[in-house]
Protein backbone atom coordinates (compact mmCIF):
# COMPACT_ATOMS: atom_id res chain seq x y z
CA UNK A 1 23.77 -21.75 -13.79
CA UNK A 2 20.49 -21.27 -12.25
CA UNK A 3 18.13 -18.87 -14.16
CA UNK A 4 14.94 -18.87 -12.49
CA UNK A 5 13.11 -15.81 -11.52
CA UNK A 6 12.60 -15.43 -7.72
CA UNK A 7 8.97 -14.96 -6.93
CA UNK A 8 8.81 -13.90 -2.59
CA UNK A 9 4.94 -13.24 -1.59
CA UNK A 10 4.49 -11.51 1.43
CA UNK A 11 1.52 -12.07 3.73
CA UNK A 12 0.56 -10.79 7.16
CA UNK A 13 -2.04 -12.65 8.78
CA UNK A 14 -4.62 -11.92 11.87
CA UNK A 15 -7.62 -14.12 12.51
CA UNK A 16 -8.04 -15.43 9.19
CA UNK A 17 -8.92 -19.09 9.11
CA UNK A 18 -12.31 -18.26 7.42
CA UNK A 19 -10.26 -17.44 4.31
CA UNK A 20 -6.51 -17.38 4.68
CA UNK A 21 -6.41 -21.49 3.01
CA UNK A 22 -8.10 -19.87 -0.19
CA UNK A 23 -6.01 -17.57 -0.83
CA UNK A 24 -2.30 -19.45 -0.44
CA UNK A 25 -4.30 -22.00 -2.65
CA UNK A 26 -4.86 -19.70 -5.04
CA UNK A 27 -1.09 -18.82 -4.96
CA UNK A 28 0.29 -22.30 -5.33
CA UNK A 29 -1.67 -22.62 -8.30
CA UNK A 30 -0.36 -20.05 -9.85
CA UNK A 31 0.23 -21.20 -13.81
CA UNK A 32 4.00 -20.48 -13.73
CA UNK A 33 6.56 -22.99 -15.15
CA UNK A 34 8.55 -24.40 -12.21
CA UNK A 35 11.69 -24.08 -14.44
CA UNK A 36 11.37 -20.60 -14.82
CA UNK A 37 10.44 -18.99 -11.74
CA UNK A 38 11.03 -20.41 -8.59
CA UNK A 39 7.96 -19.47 -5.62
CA UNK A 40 8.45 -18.88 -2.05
CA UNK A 41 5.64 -17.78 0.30
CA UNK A 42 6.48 -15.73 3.08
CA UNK A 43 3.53 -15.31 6.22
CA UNK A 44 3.98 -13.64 9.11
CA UNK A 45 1.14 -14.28 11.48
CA UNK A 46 0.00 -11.11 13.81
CA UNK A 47 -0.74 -12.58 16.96
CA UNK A 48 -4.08 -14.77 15.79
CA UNK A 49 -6.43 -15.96 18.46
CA UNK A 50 -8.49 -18.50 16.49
CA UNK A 51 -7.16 -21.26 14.38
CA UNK A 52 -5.34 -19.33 11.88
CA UNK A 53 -1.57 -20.47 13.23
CA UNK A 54 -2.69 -23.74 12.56
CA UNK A 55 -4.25 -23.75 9.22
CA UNK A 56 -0.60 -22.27 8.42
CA UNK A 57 1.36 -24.88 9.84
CA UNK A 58 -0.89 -27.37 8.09
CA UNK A 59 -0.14 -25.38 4.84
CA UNK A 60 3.78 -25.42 5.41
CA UNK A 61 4.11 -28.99 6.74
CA UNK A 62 2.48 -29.79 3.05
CA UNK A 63 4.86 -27.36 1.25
CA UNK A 64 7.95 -27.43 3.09
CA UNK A 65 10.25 -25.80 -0.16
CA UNK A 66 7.72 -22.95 -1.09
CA UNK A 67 5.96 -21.78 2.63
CA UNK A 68 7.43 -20.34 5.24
CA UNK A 69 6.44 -18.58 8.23
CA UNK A 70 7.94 -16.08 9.82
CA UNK A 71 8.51 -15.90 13.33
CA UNK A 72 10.08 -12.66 14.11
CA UNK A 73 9.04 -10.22 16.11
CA UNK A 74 6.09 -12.38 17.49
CA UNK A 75 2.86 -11.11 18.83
CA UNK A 76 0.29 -8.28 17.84
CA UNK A 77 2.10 -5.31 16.26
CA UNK A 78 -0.43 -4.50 13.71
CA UNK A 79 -1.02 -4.61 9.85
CA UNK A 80 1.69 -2.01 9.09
CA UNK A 81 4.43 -3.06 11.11
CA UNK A 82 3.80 -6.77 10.54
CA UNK A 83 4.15 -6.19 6.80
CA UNK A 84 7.12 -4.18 7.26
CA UNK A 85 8.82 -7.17 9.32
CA UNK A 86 8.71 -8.98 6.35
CA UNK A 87 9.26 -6.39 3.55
CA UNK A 88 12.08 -5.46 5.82
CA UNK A 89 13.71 -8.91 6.68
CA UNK A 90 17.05 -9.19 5.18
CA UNK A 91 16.89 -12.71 4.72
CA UNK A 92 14.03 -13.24 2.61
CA UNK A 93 15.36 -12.10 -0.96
CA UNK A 94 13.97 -12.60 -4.24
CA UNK A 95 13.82 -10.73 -7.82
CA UNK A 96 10.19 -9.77 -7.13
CA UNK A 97 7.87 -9.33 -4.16
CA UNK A 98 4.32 -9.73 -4.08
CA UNK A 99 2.18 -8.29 -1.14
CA UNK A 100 -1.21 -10.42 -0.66
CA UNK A 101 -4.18 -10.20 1.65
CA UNK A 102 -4.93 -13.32 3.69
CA UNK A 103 -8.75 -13.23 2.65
CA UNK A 104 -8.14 -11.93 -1.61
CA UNK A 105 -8.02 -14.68 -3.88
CA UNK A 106 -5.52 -14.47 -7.14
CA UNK A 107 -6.39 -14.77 -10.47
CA UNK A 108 -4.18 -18.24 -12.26
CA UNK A 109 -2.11 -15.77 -14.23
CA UNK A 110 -1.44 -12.95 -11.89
CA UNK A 111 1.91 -13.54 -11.16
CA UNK A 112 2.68 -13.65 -14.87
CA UNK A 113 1.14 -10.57 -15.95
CA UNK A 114 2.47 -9.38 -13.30
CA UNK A 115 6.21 -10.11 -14.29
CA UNK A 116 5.44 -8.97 -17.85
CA UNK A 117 4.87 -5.75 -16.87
CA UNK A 118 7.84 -5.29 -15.02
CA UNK A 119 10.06 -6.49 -18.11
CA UNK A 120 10.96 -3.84 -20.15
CA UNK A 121 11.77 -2.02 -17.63
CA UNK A 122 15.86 -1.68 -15.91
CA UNK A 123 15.98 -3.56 -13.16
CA UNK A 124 18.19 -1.19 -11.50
CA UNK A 125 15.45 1.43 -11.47
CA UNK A 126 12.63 0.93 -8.06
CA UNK A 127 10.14 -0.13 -9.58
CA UNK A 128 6.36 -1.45 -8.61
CA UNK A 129 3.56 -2.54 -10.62
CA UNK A 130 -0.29 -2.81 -9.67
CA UNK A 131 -3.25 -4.22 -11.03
CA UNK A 132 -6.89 -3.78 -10.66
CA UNK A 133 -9.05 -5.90 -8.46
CA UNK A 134 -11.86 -7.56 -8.99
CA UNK A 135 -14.61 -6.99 -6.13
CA UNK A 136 -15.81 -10.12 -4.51
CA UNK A 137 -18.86 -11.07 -2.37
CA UNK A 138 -18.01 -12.68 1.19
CA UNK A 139 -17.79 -16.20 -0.39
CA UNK A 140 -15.18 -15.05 -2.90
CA UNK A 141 -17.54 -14.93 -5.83
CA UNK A 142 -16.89 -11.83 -8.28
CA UNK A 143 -19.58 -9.11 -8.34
CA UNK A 144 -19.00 -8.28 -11.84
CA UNK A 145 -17.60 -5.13 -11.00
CA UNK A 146 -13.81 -3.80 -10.62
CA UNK A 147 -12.46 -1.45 -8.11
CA UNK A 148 -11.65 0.97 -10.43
CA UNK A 149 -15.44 0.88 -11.24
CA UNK A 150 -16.48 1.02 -7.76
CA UNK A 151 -13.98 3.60 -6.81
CA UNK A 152 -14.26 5.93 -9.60
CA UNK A 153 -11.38 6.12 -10.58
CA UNK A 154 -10.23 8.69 -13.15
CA UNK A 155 -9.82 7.59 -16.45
CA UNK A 156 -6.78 9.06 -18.62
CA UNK A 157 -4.81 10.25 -16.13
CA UNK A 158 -1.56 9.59 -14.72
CA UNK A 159 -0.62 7.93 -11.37
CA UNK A 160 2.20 10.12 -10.76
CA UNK A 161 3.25 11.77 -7.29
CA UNK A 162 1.07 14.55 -8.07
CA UNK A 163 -1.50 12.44 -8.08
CA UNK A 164 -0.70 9.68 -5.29
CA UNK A 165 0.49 13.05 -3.22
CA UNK A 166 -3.59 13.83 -2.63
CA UNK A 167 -5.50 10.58 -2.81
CA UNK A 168 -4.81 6.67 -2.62
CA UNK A 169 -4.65 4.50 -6.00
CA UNK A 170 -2.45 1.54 -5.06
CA UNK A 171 -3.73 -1.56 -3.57
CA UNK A 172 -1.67 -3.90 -1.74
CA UNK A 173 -3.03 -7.09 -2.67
CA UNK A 174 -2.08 -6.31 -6.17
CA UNK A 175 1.41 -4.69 -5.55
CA UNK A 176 4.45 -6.03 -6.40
CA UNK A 177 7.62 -4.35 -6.70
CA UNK A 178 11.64 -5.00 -7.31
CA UNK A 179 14.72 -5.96 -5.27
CA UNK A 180 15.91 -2.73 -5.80
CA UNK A 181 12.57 -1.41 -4.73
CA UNK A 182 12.43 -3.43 -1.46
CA UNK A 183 16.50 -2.18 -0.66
CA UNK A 184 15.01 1.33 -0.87
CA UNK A 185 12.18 0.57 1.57
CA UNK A 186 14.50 -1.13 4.12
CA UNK A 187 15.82 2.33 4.71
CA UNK A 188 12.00 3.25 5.84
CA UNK A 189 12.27 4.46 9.72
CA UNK A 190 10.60 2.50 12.67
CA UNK A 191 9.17 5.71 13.92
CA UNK A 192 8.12 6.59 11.26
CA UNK A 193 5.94 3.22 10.33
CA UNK A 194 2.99 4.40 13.08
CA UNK A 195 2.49 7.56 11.31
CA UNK A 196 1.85 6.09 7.59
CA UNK A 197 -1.70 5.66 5.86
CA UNK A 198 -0.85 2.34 5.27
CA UNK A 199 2.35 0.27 4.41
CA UNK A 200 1.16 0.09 0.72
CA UNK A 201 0.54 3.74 0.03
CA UNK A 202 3.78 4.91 1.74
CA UNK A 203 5.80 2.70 -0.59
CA UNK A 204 4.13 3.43 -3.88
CA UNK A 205 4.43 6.99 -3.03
CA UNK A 206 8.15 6.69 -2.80
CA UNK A 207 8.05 5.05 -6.15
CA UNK A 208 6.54 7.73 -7.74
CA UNK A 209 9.23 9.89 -7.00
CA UNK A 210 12.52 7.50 -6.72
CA UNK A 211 11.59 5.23 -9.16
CA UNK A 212 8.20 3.94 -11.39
CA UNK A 213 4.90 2.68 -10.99
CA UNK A 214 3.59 0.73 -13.83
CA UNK A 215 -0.28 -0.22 -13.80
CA UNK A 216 -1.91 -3.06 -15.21
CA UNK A 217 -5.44 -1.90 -16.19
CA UNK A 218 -6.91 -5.64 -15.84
CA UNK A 219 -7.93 -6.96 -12.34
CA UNK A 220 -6.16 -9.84 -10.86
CA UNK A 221 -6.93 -10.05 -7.55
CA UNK A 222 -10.37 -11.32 -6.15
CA UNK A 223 -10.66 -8.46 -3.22
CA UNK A 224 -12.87 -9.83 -1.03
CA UNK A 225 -15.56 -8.18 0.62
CA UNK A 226 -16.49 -8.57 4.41
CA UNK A 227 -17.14 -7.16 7.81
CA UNK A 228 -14.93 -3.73 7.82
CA UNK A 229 -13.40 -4.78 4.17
CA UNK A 230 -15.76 -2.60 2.05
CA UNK A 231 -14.95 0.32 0.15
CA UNK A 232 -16.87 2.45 -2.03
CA UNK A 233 -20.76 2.31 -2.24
CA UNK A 234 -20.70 -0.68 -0.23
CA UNK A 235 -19.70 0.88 3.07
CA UNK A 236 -22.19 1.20 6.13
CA UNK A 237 -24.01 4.20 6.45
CA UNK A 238 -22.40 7.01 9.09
CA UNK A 239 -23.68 9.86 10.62
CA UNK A 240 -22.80 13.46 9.23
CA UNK A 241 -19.99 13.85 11.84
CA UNK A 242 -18.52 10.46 11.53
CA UNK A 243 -18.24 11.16 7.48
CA UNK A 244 -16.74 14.64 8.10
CA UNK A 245 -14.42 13.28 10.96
CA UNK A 246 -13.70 10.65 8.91
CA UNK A 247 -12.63 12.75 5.83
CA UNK A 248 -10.59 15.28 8.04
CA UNK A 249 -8.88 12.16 9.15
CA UNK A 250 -8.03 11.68 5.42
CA UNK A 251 -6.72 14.62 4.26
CA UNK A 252 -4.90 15.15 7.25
CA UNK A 253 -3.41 11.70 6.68
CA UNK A 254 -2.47 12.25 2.94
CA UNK A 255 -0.73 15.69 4.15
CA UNK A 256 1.42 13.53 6.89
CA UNK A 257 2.44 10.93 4.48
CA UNK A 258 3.99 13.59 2.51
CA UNK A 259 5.48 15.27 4.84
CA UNK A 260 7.16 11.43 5.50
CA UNK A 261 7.72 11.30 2.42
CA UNK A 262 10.25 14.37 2.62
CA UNK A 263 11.73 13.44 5.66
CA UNK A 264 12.78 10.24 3.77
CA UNK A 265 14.41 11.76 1.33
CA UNK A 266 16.50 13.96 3.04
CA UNK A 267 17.56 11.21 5.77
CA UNK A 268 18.43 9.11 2.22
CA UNK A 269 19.99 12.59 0.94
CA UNK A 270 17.87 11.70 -2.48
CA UNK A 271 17.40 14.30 -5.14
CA UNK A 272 13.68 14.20 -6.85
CA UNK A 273 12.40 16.64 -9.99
CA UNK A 274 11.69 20.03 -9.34
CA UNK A 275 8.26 20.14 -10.21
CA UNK A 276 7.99 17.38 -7.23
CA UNK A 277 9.91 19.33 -4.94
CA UNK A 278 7.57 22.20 -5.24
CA UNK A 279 4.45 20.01 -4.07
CA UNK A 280 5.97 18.24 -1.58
CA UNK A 281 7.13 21.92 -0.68
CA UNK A 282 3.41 22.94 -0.13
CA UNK A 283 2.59 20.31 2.19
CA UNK A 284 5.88 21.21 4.07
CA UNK A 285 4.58 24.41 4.42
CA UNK A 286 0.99 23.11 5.28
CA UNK A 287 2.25 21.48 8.38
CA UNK A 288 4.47 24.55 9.64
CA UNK A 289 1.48 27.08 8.95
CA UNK A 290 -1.19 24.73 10.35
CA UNK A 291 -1.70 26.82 13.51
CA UNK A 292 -1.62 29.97 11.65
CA UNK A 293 -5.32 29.92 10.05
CA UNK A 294 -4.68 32.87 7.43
CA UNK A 295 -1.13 31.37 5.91
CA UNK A 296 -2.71 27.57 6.27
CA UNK A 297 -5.49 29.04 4.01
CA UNK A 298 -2.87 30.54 1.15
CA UNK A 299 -1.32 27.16 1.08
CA UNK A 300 -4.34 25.00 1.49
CA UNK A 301 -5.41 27.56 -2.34
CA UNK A 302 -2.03 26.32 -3.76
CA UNK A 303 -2.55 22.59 -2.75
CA UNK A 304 -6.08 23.02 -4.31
CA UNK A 305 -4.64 23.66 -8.00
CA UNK A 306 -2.64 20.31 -7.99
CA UNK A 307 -6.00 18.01 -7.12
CA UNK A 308 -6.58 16.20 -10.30
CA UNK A 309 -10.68 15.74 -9.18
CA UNK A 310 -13.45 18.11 -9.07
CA UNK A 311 -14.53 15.74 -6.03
CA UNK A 312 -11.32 17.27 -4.19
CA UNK A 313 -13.02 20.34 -3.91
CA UNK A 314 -14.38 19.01 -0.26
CA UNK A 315 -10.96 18.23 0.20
CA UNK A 316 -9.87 21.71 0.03
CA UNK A 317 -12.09 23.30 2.51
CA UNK A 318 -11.72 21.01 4.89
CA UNK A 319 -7.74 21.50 5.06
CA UNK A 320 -8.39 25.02 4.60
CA UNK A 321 -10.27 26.10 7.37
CA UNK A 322 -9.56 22.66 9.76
CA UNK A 323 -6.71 22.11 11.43
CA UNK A 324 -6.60 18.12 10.04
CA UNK A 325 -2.93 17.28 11.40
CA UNK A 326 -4.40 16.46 15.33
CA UNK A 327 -6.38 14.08 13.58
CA UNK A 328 -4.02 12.06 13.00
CA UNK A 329 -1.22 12.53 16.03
CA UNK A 330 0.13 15.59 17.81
CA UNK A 331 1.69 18.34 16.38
CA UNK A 332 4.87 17.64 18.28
CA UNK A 333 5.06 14.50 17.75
CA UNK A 334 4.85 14.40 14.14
CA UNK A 335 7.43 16.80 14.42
CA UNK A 336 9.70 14.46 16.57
CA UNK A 337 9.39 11.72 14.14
CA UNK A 338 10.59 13.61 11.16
CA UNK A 339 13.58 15.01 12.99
């Protein structure tokens, strides 16, 4: 009777031959017994026009039973729906997926912490664990310094919905999840795929309310930084109304998601705590108000008292006195989508 753990890592790829060999090196060398877990890696290339394709076939011609690409829906569809295709794709099961970046570089024990952390737990629950990441120059050399560092992330304080519902926490090059987990995000709408932050944050933030998130504190991911890959203090400078346009953009996408996020689990008729209901709730009520300045006020108040940062603050008058959903797509056709 075969035992082995099925290991499926999922990578999207788009003019990456500067770094894409590095990482699926850094994959297949995982240190994993061979008669434990058995590793499959999954690419789906996004329409590259440099020598990407290529590099990949090299990379599967030389590892025939672990790599394979995936050819459907070919051409440019972007990040999020390209990840999706594969998250998606019936045919590529496994006990635990793995989402990686084409230019990150993993750590020789990632996929084993990884899988320790999910252990405890009932398989039958959706579950998803993420790690830290370590930040890495352009030639994939660690600064010293994690993301959590860089990011400022709270300390002592849990990644629950409340949490995920106003601001982003989980990476996708160091988020894995369940089968169980990926059957729930095969139910994710097309339409609604355009509309999401980001294929990452979407599905941890269904996690947090129809199943668990589990973090690993340590980093295990070299995130690599380049070109537009920079977060933190290391982003380029921007005017005044780029950085305000830019955070209206933000809050105006966190408010969508959740208002996705609902939508989802009434097409999935799912039942979530009542203390969740009543802040998913307020960001319904957000988007019906949001042309009504003196009601999108009283809810933007209430929406204040559940942002776990004093740094939120900014948030709050911006979705107070802005109306951040056009930022993001028309009124009525955010509307349309979660009909």
């Amino acid at each position: 009777m075969d035992t082995k753990t099925r290991i499926a890592v999922l990578i999207s790829t788009y003019n990456g031959q500067a770094f894409v060999e590095e990482q699926v090196q850094s994959i297949l060398s995982q240190a994993i017994d061979p008669l434990k877990i058995e590793l499959h890696v999954y690419i789906r290339d996004d329409g590259s026009s440099d020598r990407t394709r290529d590099i990949l076939a090299k990379l599967a011609d030389a590892h025939p039973d672990i790599i394979r690409i995936q050819t459907k829906a070919p051409g440019n569809i972007g990040v999020k729906r390209s990840f999706f295709v594969l998250v998606q794709d019936p045919e590529i099961d496994a006990d635990y997926f793995f989402l990686a970046d084409q230019d990150d570089i993993w750590e020789p024990d990632k996929i084993t912490k990884t899988l320790a952390a999910f252990q405890p737990e009932k398989s039958s629950l959706p579950l998803g664990v993420y790690s830290d990441l370590w930040l890495a120059d352009a030639n994939g050399h660690s600064t010293g310094k994690s993301m959590s560092e860089q990011a400022r992330w709270p300390k002592n304080l849990a990644v629950d919905y409340q949490y995920l519902s106003f601001d982003y926490r989980v990476t996708g090059a160091a988020f894995a999840f369940n089968r169980t987990a990926k059957k729930l995000f095969t139910q994710i709408p097309n339409a609604f795929i355009p509309l999401v932050n980001m294929h990452d944050s979407f599905m941890a933030l269904i996690l947090s309310v129809c199943g668990k998130l589990i973090q690993i504190d340590e980093p295990l991911v070299l995130y690599r930084q380049h070109g537009d890959n920079l977060i933190g203090g290391l982003k380029k400078k921007r005017s005044l109304i780029e950085t305000l346009n830019n955070k209206k953009r933000e809050e105006g996408q966190l408010i969508v998601d959740n208002l996705l996020l609902d939508a989802f689990l009434k097409k999935q008729r799912l039942t979530i705590r009542q203390d969740q209901r009543a802040i998913i709730d307020l960001y319904v009520d957000y988007f019906n108000n949001v042309h009504h300045a003196f009601k999108r006020v009283a809810t933007s108040v209430k929406i204040y008292h559940i942002m776990h940062h004093p740094r939120k603050r900014v948030s709050f008058i911006l979705i107070a006195f802005f109306d951040v959903i056009d930022m993001i797509a028309p009124y009525d056709e955010i509307k349309a989508a979660l009909a």
